[in-house]
N, C-alpha and C. Protein backbone atom coordinates (compact mmCIF):
# COMPACT_ATOMS: atom_id res chain seq x y z
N UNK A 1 75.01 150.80 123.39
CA UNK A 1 74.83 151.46 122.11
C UNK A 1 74.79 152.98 122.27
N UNK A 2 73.87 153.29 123.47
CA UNK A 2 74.32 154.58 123.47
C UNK A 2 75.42 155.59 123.66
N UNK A 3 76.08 154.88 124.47
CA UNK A 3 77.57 155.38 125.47
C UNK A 3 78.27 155.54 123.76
N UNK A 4 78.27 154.63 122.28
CA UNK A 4 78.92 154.69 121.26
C UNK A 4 78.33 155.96 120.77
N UNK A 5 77.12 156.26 120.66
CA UNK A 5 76.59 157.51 120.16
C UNK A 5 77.14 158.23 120.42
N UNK A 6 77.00 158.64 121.57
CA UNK A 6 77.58 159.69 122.78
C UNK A 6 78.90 159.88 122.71
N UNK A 7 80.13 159.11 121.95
CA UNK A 7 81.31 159.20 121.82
C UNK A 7 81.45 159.67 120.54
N UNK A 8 80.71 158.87 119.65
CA UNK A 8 80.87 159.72 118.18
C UNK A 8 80.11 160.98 118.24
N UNK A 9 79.23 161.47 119.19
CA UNK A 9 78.88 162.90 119.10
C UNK A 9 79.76 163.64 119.64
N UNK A 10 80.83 162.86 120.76
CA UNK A 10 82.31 164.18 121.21
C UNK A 10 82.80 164.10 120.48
N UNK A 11 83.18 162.81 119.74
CA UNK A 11 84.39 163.40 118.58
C UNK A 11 83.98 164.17 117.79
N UNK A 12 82.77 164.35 117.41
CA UNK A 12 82.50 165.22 116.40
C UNK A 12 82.85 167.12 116.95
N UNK A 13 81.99 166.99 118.22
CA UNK A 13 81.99 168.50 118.65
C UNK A 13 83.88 168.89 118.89
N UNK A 14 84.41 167.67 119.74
CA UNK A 14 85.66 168.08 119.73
C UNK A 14 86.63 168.50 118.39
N UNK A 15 86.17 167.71 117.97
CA UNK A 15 86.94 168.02 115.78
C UNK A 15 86.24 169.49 115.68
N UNK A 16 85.10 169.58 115.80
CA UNK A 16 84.46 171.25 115.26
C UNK A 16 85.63 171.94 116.13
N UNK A 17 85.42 171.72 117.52
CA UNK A 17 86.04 172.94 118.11
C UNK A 17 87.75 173.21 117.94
N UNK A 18 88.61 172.03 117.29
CA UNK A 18 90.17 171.85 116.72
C UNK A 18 90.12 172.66 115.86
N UNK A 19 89.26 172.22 114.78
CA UNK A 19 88.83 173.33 113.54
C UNK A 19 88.99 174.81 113.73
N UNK A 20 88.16 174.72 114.46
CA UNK A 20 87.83 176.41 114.92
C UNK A 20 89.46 176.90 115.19
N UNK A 21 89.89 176.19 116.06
CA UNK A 21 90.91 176.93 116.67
C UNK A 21 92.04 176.95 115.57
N UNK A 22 91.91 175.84 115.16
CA UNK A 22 93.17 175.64 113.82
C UNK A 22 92.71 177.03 112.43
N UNK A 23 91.54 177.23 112.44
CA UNK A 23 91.05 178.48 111.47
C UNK A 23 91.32 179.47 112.35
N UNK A 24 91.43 180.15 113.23
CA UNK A 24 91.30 181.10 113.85
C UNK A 24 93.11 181.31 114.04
N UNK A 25 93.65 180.32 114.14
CA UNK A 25 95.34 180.51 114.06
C UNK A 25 95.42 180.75 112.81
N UNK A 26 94.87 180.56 112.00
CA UNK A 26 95.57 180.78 110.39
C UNK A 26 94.78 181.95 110.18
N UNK A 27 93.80 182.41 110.39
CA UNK A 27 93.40 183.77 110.04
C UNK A 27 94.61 184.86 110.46
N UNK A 28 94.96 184.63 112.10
CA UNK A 28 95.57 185.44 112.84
C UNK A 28 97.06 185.97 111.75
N UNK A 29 97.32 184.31 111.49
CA UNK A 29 98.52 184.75 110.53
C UNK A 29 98.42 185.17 109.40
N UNK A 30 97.70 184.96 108.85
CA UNK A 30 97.17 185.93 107.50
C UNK A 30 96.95 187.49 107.93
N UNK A 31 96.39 187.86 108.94
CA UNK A 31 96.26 188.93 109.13
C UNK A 31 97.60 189.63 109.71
N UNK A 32 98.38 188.82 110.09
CA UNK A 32 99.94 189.55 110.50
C UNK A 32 100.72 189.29 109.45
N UNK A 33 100.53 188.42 108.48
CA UNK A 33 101.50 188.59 107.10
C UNK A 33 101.15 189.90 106.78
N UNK A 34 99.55 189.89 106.20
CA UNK A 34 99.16 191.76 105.67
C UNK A 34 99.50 192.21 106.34
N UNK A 35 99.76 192.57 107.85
CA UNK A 35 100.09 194.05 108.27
C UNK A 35 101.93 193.96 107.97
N UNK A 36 102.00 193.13 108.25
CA UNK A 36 103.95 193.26 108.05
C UNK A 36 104.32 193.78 106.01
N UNK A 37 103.21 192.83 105.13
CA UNK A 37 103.55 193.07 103.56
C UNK A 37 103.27 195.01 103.61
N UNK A 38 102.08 195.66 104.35
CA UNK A 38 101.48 196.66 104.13
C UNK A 38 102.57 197.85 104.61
N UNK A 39 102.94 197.51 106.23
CA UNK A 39 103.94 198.39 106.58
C UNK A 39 105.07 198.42 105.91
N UNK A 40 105.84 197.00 105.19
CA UNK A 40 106.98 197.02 104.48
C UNK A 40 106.85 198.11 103.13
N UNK A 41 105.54 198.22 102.47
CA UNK A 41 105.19 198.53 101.53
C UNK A 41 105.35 200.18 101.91
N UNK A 42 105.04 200.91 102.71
CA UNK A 42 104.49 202.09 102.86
C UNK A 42 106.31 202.56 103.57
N UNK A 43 107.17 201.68 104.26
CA UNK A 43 108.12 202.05 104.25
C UNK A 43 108.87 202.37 103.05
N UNK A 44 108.49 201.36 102.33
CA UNK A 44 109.81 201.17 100.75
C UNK A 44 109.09 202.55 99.81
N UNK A 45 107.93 202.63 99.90
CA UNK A 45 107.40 204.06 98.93
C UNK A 45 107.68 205.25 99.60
N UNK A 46 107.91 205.25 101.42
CA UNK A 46 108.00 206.63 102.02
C UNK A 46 109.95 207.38 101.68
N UNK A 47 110.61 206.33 101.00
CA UNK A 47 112.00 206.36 100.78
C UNK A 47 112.19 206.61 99.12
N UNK A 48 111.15 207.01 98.10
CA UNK A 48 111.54 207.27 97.22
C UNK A 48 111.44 208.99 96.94
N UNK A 49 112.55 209.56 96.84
CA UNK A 49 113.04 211.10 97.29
C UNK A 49 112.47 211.49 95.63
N UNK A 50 112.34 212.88 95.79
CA UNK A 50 112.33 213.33 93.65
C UNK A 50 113.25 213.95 94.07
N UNK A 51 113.80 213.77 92.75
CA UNK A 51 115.31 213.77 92.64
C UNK A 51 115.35 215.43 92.39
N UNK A 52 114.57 215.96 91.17
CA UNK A 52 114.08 217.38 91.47
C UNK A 52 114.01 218.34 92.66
N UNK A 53 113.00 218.10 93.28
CA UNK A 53 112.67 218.65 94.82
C UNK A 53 114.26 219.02 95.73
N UNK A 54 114.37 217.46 95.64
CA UNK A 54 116.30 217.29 96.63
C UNK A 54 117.16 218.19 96.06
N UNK A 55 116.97 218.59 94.43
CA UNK A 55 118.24 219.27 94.20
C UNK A 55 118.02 220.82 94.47
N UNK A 56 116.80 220.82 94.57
CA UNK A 56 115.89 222.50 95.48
C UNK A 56 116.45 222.46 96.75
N UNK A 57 116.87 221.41 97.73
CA UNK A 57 116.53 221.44 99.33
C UNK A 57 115.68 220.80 99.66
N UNK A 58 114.45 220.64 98.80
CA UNK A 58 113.45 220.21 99.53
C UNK A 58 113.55 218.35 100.11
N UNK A 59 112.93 218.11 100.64
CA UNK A 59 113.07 216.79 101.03
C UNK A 59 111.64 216.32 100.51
N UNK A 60 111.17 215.60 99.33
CA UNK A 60 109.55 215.20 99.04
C UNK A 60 109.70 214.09 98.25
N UNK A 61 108.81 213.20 98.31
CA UNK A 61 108.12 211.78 97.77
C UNK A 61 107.69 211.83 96.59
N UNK A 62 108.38 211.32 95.03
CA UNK A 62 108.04 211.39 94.05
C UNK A 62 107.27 210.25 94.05
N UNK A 63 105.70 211.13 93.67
CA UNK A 63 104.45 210.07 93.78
C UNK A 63 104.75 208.67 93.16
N UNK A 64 104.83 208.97 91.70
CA UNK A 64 104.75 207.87 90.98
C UNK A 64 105.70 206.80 91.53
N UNK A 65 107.02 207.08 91.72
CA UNK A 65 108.24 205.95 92.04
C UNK A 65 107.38 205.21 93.70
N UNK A 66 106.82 206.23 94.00
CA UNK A 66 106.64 205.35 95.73
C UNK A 66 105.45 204.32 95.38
N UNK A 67 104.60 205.12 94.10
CA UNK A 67 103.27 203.97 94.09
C UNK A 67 104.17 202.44 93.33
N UNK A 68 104.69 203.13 92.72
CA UNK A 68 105.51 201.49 92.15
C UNK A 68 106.15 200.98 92.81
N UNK A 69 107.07 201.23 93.73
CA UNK A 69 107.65 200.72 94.93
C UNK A 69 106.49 200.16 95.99
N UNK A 70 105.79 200.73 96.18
CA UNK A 70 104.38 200.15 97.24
C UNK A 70 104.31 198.89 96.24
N UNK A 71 103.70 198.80 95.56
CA UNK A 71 103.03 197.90 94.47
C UNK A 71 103.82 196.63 94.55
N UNK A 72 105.56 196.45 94.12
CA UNK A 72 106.30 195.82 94.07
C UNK A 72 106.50 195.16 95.64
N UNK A 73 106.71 195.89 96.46
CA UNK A 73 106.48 195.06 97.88
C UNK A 73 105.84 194.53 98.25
N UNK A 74 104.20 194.89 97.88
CA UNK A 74 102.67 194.39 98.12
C UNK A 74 103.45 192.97 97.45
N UNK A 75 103.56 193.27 96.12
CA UNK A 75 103.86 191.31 95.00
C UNK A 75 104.48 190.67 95.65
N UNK A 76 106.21 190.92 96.28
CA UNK A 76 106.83 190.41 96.58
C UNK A 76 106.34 189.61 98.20
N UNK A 77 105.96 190.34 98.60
CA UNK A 77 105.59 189.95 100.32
C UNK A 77 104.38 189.10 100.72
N UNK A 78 103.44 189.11 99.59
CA UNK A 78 101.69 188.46 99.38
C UNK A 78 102.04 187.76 98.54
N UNK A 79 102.85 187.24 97.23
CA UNK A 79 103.34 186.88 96.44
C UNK A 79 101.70 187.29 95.46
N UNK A 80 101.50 188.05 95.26
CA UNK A 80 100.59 188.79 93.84
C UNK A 80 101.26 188.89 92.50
N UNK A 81 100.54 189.16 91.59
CA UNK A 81 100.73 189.14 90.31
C UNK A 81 100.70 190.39 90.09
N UNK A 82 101.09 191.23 88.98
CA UNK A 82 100.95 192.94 89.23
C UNK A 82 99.28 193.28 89.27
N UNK A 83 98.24 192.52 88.90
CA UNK A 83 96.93 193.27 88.99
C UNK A 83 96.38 192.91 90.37
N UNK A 84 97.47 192.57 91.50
CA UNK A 84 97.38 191.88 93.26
C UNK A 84 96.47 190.87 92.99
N UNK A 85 96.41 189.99 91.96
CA UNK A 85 95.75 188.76 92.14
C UNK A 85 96.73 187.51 92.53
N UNK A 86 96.36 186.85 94.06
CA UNK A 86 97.60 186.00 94.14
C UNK A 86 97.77 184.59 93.05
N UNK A 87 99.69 184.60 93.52
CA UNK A 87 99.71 183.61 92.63
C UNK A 87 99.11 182.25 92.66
N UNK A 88 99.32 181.58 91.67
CA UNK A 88 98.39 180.35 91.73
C UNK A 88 99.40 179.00 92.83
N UNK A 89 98.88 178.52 93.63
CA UNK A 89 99.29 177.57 94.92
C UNK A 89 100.08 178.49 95.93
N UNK A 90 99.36 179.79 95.75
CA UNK A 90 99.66 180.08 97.56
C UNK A 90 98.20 180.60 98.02
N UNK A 91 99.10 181.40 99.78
CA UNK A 91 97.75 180.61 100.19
C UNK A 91 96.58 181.70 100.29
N UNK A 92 96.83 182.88 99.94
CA UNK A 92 95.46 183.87 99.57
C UNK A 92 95.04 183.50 97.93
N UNK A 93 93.77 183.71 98.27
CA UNK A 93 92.91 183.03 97.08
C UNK A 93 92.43 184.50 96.38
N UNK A 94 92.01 185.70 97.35
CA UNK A 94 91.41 186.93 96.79
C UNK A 94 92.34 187.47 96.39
N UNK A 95 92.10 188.64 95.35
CA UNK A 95 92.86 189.84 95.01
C UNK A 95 92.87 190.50 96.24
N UNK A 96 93.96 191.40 96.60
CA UNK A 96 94.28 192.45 97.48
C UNK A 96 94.40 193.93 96.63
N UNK A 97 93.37 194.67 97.30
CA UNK A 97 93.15 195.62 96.68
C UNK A 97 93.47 196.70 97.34
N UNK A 98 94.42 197.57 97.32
CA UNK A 98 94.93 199.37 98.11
C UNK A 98 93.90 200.11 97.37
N UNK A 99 93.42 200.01 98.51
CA UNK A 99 91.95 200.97 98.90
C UNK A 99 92.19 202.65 98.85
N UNK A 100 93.25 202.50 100.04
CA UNK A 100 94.22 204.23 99.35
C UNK A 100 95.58 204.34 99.49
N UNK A 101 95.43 204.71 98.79
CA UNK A 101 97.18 205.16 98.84
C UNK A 101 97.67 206.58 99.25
N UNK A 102 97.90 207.43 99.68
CA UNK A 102 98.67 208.88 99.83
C UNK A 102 100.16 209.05 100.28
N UNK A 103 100.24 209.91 99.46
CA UNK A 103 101.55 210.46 99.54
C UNK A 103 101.23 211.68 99.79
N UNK A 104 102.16 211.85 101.71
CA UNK A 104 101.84 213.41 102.34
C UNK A 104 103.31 213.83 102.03
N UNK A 105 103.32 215.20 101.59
CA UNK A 105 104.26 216.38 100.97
C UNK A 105 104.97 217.24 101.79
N UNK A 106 105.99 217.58 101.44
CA UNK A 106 106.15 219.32 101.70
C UNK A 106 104.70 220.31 101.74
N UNK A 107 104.12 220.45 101.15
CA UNK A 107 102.83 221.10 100.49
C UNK A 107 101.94 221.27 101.65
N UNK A 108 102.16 220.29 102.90
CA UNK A 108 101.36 220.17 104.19
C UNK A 108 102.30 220.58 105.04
N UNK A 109 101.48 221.27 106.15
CA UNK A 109 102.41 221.80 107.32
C UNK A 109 102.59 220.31 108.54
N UNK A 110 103.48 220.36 108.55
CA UNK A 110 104.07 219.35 109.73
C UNK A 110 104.38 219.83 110.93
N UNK A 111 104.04 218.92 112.02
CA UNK A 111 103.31 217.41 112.26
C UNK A 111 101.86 217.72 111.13
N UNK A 112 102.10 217.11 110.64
CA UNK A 112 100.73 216.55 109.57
C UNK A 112 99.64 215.57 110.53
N UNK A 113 98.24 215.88 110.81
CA UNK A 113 97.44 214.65 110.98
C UNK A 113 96.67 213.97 109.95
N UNK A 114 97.32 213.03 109.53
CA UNK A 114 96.48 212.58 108.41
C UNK A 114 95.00 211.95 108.78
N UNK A 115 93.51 212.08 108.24
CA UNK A 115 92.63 211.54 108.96
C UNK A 115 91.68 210.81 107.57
N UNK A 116 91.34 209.56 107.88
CA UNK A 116 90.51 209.09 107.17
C UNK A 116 89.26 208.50 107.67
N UNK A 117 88.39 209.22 107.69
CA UNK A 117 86.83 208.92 108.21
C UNK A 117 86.00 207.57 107.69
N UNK A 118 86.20 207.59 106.72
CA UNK A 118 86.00 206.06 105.74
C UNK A 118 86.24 205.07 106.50
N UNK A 119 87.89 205.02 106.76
CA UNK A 119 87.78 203.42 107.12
C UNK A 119 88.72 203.92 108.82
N UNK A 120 88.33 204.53 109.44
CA UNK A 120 88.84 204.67 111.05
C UNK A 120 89.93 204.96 111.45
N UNK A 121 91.24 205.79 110.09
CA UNK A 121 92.29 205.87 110.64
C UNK A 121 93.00 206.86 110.50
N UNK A 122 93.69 207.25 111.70
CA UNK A 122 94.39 208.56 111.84
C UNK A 122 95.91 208.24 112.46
N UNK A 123 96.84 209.27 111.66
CA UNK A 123 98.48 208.85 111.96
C UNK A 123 98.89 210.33 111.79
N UNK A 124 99.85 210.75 112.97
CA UNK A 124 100.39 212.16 112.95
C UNK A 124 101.57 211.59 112.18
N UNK A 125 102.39 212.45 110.85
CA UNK A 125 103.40 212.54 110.49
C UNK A 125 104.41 213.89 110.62
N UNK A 126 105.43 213.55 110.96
CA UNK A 126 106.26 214.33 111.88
C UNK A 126 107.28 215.43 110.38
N UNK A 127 106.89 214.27 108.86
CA UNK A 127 108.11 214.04 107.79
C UNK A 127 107.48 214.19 106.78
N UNK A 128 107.60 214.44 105.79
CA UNK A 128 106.63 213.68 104.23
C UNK A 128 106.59 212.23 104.80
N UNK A 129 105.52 211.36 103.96
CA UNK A 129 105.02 209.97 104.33
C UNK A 129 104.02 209.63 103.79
N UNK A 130 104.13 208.05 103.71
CA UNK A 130 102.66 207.25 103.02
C UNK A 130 102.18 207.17 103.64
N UNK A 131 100.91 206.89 103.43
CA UNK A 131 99.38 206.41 103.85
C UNK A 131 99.25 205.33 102.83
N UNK A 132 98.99 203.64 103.35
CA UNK A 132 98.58 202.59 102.78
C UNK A 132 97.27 202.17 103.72
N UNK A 133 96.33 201.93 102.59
CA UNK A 133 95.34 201.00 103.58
C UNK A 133 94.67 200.04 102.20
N UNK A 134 95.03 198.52 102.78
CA UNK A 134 94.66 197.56 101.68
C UNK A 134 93.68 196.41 101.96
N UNK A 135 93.20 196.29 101.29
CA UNK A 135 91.71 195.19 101.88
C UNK A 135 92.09 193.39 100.87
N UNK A 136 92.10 192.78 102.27
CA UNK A 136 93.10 190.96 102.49
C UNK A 136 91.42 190.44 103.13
N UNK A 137 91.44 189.72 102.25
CA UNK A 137 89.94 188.75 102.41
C UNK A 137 90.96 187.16 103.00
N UNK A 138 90.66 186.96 104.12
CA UNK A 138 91.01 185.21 105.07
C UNK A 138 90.13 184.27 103.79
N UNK A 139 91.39 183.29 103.30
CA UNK A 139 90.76 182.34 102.53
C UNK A 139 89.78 181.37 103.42
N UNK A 140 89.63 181.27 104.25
CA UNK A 140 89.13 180.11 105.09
C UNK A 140 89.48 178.72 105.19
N UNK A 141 90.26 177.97 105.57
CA UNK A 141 90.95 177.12 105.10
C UNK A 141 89.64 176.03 105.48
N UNK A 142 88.62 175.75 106.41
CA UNK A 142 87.81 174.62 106.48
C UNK A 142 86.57 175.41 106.81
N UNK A 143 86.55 176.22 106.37
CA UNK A 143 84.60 177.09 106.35
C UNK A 143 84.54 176.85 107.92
N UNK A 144 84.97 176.83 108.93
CA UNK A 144 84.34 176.62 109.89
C UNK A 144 84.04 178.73 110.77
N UNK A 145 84.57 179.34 110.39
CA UNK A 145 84.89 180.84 110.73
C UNK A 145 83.78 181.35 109.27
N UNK A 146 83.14 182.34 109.78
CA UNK A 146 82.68 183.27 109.08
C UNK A 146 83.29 184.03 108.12
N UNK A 147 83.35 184.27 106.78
CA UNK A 147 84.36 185.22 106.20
C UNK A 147 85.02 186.57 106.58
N UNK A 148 85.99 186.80 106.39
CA UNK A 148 87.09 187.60 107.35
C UNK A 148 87.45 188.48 105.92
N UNK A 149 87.26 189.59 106.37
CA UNK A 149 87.66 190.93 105.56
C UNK A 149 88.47 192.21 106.43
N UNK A 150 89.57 192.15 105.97
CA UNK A 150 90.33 193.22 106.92
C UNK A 150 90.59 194.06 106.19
N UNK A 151 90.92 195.49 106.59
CA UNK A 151 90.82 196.92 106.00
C UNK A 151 92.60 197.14 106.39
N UNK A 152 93.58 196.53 105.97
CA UNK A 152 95.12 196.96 107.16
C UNK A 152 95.68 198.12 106.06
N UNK A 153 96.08 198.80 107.46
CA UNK A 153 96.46 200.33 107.53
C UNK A 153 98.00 200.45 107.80
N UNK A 154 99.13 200.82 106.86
CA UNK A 154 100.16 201.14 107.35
C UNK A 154 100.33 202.55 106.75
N UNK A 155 101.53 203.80 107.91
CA UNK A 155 102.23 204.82 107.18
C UNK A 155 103.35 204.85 107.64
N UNK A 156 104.04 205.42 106.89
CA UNK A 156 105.41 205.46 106.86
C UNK A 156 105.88 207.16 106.51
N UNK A 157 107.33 207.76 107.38
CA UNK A 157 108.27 208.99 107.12
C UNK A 157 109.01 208.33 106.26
N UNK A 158 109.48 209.51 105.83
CA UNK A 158 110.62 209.79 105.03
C UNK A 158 112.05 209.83 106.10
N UNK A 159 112.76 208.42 106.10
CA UNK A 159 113.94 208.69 106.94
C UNK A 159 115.15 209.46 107.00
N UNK A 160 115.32 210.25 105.75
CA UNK A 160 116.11 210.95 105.62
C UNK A 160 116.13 212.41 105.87
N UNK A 161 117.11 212.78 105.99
CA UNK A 161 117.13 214.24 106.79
C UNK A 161 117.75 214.27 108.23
């Protein structure tokens, strides 16, 4: 009788520890979807030129078009709704929220160091360029992992020129 105990107590610990590992693979990938949706995002906004500026010479990032371009990549790549609440049967459950957004200028002398003390991150830009940093809560797929809150950071030049 006991040796049966003793077997239904491994299967149990062994199932916890599958769990674990099976949550800890799906976090990983949640957390490399956001950084790939975030960098795609901060590329596609670092490529919207003002059309103004260009016909000066200048080479600069018309704010507004890059925040809507960020925005639209964030939806498309997380599959969000425009207020980043995901859609209904996939697999993030939280809103994703861009914590900041910047758009670095002509207006700054380059190499630019952009620095953000807040949340730990610093990126030399060589170009005009975004600054994205967006906060992706891990749905937890079997509670066995502690809740998972990531802060992901992408920036992006301006490739042209």
């Amino acid at each position: 009788m006991y040796k049966l105990l003793l077997f239904v107590l491994m299967i149990s610990v062994w199932l916890s520890l599958h769990l674990l590992q099976v949550e800890e693979e799906l976090a990983m990938h949640t957390l490399y979807q956001g950084k790939y949706a975030v960098n795609r995002a901060a590329h596609a906004a670092a490529q919207q030129l003002d059309p103004v500026s260009l016909a000066d010479g200048v080479l600069q990032i018309d704010s507004s078009a890059a925040a809507q371009e960020a925005n639209r990549y964030l939806q498309a790549n997380l599959m969000l709704d425009g207020d980043g609440v995901p859609l209904p049967d996939t697999f993030l459950k939280q809103p994703v929220e861009v914590v900041t957004f910047e758009v670095i200028n002509a207006d700054r002398g380059f190499p630019y160091t952009y620095r953000n003390a807040e949340y730990q991150y610093e990126v030399t830009l060589k170009r005009p360029g975004v600054v994205i940093i967006a906060k992706l809560s891990y749905p937890r797929a079997f509670g066995v992992l502690d809740p998972i809150e990531w802060k992901i950071k992408g920036a992006a030049e301006l490739t042209a020129g």
